[in-house]
PDB file of N, CA and C in Angstrom:
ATOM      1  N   UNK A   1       0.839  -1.182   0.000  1.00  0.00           N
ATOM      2  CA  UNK A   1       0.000   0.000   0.000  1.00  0.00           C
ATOM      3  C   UNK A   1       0.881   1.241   0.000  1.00  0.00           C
ATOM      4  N   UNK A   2       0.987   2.153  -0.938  1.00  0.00           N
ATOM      5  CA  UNK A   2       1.471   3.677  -0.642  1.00  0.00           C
ATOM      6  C   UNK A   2       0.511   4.346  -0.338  1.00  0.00           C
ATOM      7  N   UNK A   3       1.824   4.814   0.885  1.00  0.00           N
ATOM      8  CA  UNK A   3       1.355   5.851   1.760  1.00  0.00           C
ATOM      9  C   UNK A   3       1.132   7.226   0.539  1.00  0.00           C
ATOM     10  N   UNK A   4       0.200   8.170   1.378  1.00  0.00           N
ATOM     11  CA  UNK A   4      -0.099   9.350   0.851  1.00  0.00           C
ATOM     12  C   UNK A   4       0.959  10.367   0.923  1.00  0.00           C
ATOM     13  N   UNK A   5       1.363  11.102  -0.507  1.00  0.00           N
ATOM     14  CA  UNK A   5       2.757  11.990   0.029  1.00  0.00           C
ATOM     15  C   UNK A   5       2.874  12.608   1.000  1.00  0.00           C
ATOM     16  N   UNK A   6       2.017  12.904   1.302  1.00  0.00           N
ATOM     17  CA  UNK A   6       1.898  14.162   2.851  1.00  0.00           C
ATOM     18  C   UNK A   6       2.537  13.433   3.523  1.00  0.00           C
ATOM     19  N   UNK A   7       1.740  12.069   3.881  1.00  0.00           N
ATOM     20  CA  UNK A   7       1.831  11.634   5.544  1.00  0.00           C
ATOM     21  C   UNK A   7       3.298  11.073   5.322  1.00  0.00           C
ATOM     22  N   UNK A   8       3.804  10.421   3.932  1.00  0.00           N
ATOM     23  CA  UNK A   8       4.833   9.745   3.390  1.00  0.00           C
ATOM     24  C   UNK A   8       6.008  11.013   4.230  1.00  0.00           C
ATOM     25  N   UNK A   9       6.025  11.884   3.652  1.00  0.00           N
ATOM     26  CA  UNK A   9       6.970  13.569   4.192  1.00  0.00           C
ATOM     27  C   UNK A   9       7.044  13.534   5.628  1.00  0.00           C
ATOM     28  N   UNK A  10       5.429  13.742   5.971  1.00  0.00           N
ATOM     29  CA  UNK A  10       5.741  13.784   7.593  1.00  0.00           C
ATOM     30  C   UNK A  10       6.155  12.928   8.452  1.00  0.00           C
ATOM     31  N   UNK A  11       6.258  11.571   8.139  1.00  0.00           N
ATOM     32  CA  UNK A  11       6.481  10.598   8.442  1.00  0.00           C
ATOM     33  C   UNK A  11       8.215  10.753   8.276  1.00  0.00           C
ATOM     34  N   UNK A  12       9.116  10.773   7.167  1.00  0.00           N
ATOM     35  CA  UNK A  12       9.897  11.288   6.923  1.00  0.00           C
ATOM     36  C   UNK A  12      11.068  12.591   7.824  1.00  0.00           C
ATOM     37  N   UNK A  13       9.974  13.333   7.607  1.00  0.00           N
ATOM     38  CA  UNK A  13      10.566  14.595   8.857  1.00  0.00           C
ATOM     39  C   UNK A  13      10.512  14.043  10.279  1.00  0.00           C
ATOM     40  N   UNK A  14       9.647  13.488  10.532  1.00  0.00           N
ATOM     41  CA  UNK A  14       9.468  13.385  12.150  1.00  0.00           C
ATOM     42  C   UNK A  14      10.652  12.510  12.123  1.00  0.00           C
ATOM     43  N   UNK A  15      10.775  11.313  11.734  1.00  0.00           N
ATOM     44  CA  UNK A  15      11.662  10.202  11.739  1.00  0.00           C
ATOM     45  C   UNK A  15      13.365  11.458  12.069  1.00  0.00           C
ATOM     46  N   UNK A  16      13.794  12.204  11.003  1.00  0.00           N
ATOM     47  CA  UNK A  16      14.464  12.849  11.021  1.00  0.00           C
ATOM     48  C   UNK A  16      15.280  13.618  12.197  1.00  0.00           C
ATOM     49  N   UNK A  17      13.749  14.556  12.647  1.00  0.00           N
ATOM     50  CA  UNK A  17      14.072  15.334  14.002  1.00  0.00           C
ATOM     51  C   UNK A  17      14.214  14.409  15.034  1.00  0.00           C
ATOM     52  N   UNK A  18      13.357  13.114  15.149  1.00  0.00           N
ATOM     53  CA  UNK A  18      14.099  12.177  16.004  1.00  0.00           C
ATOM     54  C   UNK A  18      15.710  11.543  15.774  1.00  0.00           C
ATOM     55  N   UNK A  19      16.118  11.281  14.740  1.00  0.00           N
ATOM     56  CA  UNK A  19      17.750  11.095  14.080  1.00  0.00           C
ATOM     57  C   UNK A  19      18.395  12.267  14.465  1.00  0.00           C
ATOM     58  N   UNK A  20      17.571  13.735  14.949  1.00  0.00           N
ATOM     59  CA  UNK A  20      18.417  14.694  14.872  1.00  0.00           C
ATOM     60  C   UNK A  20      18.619  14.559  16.844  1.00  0.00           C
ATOM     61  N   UNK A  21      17.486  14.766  16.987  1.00  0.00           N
ATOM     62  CA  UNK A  21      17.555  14.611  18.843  1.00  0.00           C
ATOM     63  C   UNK A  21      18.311  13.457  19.262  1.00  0.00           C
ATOM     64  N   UNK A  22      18.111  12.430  18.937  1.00  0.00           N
ATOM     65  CA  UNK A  22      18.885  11.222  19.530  1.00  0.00           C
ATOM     66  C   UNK A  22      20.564  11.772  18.919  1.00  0.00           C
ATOM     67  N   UNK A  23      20.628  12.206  17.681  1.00  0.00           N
ATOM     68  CA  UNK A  23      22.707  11.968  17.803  1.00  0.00           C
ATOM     69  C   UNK A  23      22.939  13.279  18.291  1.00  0.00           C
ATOM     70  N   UNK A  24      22.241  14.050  17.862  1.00  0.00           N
ATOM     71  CA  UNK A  24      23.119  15.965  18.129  1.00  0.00           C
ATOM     72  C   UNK A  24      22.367  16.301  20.083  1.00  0.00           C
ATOM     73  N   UNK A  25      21.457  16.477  19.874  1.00  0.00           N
ATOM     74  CA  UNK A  25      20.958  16.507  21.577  1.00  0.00           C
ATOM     75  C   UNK A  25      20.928  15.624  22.692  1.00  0.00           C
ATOM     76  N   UNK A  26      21.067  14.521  22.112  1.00  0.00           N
ATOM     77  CA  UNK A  26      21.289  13.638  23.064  1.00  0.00           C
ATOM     78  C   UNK A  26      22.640  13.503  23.326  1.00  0.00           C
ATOM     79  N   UNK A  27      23.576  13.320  22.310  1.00  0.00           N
ATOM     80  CA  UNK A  27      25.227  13.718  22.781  1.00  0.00           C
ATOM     81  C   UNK A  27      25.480  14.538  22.800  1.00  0.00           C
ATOM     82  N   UNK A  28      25.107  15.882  22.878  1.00  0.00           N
ATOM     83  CA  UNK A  28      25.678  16.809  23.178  1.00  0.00           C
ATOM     84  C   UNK A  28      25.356  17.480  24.507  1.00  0.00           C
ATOM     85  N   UNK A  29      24.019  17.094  24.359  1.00  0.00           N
ATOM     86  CA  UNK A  29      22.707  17.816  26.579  1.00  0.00           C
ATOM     87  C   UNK A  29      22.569  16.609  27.305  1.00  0.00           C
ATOM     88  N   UNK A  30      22.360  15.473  26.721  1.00  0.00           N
ATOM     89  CA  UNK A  30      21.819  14.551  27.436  1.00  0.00           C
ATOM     90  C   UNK A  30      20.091  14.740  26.992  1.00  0.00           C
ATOM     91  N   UNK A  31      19.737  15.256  26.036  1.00  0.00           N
ATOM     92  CA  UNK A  31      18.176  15.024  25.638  1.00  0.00           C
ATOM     93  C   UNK A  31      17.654  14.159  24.245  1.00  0.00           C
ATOM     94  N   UNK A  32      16.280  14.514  24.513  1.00  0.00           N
ATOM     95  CA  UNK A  32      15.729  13.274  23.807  1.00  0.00           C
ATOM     96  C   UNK A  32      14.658  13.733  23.016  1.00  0.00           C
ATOM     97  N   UNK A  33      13.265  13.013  22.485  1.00  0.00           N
ATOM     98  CA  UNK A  33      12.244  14.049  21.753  1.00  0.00           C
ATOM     99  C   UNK A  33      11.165  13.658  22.333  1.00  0.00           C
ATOM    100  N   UNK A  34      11.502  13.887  23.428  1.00  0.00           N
ATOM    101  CA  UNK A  34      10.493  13.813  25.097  1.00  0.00           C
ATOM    102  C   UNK A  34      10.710  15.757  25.438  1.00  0.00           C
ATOM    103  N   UNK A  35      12.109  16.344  25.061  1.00  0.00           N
ATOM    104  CA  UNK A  35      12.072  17.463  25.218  1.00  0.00           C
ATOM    105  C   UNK A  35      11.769  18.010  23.918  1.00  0.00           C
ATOM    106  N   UNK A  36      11.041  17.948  23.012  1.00  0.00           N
ATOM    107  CA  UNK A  36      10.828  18.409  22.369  1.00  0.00           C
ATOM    108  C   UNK A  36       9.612  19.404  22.656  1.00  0.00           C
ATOM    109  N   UNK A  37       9.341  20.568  23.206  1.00  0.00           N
ATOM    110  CA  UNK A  37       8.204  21.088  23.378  1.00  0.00           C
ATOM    111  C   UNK A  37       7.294  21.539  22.441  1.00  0.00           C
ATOM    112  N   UNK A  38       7.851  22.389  21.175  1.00  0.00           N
ATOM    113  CA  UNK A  38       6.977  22.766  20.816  1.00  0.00           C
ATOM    114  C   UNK A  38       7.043  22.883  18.987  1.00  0.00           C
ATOM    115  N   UNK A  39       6.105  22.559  18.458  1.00  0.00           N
ATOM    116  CA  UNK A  39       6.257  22.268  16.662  1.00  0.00           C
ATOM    117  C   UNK A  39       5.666  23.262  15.875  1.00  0.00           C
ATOM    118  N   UNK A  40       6.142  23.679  14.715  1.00  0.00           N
ATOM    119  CA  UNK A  40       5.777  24.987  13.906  1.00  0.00           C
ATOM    120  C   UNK A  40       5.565  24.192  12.700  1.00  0.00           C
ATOM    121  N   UNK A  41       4.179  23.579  11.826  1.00  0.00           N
ATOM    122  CA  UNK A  41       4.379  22.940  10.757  1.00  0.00           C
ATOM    123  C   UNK A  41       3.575  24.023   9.435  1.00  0.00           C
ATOM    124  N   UNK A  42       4.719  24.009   8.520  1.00  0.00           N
ATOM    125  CA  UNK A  42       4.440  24.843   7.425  1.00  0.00           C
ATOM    126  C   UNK A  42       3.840  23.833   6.207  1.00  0.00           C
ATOM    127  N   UNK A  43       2.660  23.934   6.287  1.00  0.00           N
ATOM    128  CA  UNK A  43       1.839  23.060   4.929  1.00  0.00           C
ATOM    129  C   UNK A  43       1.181  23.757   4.046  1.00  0.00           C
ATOM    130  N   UNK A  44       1.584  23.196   2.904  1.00  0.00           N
ATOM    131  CA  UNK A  44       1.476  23.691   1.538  1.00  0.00           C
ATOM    132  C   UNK A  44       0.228  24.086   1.175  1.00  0.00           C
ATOM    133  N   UNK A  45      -0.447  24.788   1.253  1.00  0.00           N
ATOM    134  CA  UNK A  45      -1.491  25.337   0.524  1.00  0.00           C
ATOM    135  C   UNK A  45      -3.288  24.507   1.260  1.00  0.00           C
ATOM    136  N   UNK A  46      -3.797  23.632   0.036  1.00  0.00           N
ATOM    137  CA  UNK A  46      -4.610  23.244   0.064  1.00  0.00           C
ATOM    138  C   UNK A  46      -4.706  21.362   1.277  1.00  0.00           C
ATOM    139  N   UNK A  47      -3.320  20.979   1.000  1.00  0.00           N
ATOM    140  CA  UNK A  47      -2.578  20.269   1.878  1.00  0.00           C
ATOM    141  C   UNK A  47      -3.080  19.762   3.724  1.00  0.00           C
ATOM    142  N   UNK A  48      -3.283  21.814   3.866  1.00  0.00           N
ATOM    143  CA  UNK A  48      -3.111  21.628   5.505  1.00  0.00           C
ATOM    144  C   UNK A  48      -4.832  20.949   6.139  1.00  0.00           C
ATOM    145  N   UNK A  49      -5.595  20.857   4.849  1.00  0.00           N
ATOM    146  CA  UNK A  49      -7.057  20.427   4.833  1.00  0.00           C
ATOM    147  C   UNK A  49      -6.694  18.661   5.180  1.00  0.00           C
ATOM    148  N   UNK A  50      -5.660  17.942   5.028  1.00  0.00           N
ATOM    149  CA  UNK A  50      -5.407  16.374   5.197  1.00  0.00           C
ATOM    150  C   UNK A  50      -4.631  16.056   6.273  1.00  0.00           C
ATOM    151  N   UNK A  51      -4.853  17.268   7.882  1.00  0.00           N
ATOM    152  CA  UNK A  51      -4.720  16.899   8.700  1.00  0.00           C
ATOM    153  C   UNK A  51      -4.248  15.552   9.595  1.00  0.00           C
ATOM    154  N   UNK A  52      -5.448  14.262   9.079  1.00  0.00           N
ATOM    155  CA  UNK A  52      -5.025  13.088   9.911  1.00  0.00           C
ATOM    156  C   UNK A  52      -3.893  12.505   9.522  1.00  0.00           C
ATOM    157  N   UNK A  53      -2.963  12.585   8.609  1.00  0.00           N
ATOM    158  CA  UNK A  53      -1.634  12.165   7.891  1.00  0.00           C
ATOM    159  C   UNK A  53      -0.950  12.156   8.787  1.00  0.00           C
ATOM    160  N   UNK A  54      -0.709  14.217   8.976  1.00  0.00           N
ATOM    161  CA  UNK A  54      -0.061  14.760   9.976  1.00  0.00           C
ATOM    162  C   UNK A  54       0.205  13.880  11.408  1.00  0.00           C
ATOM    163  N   UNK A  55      -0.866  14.058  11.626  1.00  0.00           N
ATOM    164  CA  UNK A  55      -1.043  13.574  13.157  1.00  0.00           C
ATOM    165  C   UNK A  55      -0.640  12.149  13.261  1.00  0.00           C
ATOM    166  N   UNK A  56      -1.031  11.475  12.126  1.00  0.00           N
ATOM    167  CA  UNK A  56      -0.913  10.148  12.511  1.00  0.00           C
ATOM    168  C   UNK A  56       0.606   9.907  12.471  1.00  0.00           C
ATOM    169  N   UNK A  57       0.995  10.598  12.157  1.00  0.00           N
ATOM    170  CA  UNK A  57       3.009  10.621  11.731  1.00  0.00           C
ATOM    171  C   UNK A  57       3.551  11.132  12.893  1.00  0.00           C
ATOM    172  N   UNK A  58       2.879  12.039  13.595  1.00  0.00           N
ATOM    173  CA  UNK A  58       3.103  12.334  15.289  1.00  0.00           C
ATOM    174  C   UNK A  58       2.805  11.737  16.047  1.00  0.00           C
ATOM    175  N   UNK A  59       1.802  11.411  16.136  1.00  0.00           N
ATOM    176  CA  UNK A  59       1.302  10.331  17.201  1.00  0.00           C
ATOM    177  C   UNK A  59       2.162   8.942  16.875  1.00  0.00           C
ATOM    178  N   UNK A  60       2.646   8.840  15.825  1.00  0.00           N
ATOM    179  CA  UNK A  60       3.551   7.307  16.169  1.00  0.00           C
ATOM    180  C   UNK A  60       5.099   8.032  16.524  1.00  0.00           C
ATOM    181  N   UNK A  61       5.667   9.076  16.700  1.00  0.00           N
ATOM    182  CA  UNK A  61       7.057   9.728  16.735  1.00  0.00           C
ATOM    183  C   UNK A  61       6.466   9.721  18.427  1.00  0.00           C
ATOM    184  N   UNK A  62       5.611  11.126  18.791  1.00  0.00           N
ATOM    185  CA  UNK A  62       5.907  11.523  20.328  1.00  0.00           C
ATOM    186  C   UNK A  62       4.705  10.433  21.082  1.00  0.00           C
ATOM    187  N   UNK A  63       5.298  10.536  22.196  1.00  0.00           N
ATOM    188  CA  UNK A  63       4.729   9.614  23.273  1.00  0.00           C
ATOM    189  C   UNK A  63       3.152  10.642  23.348  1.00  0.00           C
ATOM    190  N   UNK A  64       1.983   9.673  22.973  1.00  0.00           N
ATOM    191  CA  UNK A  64       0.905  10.196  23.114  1.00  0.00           C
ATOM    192  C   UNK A  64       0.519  11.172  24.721  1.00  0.00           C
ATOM    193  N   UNK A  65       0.574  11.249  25.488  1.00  0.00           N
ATOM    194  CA  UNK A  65       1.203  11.979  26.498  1.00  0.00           C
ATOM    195  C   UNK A  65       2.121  12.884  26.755  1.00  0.00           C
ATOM    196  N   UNK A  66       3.191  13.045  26.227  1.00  0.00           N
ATOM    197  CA  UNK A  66       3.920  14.076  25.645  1.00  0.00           C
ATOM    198  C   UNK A  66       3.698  14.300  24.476  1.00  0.00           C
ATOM    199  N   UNK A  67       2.751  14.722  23.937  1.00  0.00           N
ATOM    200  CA  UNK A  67       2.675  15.338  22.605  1.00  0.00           C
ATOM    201  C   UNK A  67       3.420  16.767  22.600  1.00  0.00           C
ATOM    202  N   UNK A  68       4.187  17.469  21.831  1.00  0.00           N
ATOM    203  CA  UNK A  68       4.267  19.004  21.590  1.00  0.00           C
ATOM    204  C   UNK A  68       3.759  19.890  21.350  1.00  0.00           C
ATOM    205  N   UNK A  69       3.229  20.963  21.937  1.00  0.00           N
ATOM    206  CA  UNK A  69       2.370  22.198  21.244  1.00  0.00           C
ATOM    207  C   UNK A  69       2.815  22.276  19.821  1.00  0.00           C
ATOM    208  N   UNK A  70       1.568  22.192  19.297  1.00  0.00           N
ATOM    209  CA  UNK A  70       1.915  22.921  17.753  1.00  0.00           C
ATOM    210  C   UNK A  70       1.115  24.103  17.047  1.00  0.00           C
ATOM    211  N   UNK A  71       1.400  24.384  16.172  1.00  0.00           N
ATOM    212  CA  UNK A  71       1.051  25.301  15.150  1.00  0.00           C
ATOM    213  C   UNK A  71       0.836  24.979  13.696  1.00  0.00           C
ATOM    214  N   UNK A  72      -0.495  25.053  13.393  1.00  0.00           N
ATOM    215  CA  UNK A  72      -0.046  24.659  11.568  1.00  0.00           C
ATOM    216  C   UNK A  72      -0.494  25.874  10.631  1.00  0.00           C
ATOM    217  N   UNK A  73       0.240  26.328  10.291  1.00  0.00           N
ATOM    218  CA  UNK A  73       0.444  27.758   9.053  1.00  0.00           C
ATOM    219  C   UNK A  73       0.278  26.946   7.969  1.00  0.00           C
ATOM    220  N   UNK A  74      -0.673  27.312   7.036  1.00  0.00           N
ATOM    221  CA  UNK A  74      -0.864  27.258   5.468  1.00  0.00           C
ATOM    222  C   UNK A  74      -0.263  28.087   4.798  1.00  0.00           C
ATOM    223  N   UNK A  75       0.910  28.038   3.970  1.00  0.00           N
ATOM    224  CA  UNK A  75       1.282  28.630   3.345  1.00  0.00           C
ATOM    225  C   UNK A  75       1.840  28.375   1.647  1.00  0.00           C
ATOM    226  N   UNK A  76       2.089  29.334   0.698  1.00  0.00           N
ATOM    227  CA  UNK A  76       1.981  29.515  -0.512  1.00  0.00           C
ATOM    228  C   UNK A  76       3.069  28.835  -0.824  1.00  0.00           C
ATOM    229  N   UNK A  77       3.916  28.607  -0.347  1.00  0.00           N
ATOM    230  CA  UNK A  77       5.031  27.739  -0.978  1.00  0.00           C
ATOM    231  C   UNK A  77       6.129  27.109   0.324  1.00  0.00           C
ATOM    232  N   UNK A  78       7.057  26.301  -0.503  1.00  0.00           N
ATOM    233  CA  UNK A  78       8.076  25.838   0.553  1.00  0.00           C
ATOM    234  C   UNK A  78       9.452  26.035  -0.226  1.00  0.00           C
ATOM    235  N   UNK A  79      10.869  25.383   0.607  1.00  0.00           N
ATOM    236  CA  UNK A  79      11.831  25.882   0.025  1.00  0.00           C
ATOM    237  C   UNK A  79      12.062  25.591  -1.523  1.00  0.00           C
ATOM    238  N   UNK A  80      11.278  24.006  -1.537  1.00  0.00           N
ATOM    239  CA  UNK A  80      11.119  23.035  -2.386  1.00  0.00           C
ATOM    240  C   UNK A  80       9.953  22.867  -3.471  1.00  0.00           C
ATOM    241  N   UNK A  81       9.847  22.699  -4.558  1.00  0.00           N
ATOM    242  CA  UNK A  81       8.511  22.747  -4.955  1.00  0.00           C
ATOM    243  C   UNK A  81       8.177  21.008  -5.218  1.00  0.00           C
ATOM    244  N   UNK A  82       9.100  20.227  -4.279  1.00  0.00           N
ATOM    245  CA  UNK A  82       8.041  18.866  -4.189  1.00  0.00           C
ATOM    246  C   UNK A  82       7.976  18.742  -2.120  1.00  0.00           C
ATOM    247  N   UNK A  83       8.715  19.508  -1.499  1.00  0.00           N
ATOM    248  CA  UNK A  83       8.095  19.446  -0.434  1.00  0.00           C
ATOM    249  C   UNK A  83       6.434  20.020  -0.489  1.00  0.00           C
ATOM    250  N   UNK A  84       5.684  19.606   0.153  1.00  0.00           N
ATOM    251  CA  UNK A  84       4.411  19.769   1.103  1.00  0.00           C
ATOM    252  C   UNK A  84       4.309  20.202   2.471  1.00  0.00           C
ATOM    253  N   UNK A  85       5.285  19.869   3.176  1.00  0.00           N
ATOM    254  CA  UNK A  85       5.219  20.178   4.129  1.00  0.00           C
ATOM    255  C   UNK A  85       7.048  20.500   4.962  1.00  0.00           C
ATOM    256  N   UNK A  86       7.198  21.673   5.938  1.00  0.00           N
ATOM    257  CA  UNK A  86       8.219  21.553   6.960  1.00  0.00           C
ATOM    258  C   UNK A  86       7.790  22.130   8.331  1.00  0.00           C
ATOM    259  N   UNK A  87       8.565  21.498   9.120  1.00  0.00           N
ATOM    260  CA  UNK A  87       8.537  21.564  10.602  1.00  0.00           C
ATOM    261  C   UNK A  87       9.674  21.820  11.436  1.00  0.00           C
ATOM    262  N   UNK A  88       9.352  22.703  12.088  1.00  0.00           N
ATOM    263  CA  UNK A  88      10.459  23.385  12.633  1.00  0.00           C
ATOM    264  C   UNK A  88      10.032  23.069  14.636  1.00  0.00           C
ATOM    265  N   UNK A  89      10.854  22.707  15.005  1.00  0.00           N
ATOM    266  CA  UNK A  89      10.692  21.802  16.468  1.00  0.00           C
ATOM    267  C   UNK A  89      11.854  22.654  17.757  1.00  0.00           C
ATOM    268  N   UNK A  90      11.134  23.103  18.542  1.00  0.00           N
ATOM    269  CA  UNK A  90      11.938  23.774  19.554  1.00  0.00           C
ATOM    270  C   UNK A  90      12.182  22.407  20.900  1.00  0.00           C
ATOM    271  N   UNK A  91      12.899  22.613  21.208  1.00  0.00           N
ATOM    272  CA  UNK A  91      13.434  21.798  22.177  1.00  0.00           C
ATOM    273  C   UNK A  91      14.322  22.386  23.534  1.00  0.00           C
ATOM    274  N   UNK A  92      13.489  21.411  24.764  1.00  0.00           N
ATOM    275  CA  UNK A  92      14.288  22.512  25.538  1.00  0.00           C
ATOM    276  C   UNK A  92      14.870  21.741  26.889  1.00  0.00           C
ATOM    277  N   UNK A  93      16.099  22.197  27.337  1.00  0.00           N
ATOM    278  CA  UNK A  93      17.034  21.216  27.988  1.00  0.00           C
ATOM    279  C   UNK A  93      16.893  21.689  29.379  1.00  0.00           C
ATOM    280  N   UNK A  94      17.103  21.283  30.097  1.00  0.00           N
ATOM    281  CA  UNK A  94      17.362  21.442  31.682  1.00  0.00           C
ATOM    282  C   UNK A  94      18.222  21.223  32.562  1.00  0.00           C
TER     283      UNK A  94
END
């Protein structure tokens, strides 16, 4: 079965920022994407209407209980013209 590009991307990114927290924040603070607090997701246009993709690509990354505040901005373009979607993830150490 293929996945839908969206969720295919977000699925993709999340996987990522977790590859990024586990080698760069975790060896460098001691953190994880348990500190991940809070998510900024930039979706493409007509896109940000296929919501459950999204989520369902989060909800298997963060611990349903720690979920991250987010934000989702619709916007006219990305850096890429086959991205759909980016996410930008604040994280915060203690």
């Amino acid at each position: 079965m293929r996945l839908p590009t969206q969720l295919a991307q977000s699925i993709d990114f999340i996987r990522n920022i977790g590859n990024f927290a586990a080698s760069v924040v975790t060896a460098g603070a001691g953190g994880s994407r348990q500190d991940i607090v809070c998510l900024r997701l930039y979706i493409l246009g007509e896109h940000i209407h296929n919501a459950r993709s999204v989520r369902e690509a989060l909800l298997g990354f963060f611990p349903a209980e720690n979920l991250p505040t987010s934000t989702w901005i619709e916007v006219s373009a990305l850096a890429s013209k086959d991205f759909l979607i980016e996410i930008e993830a604040v994280a915060v150490l203690e």
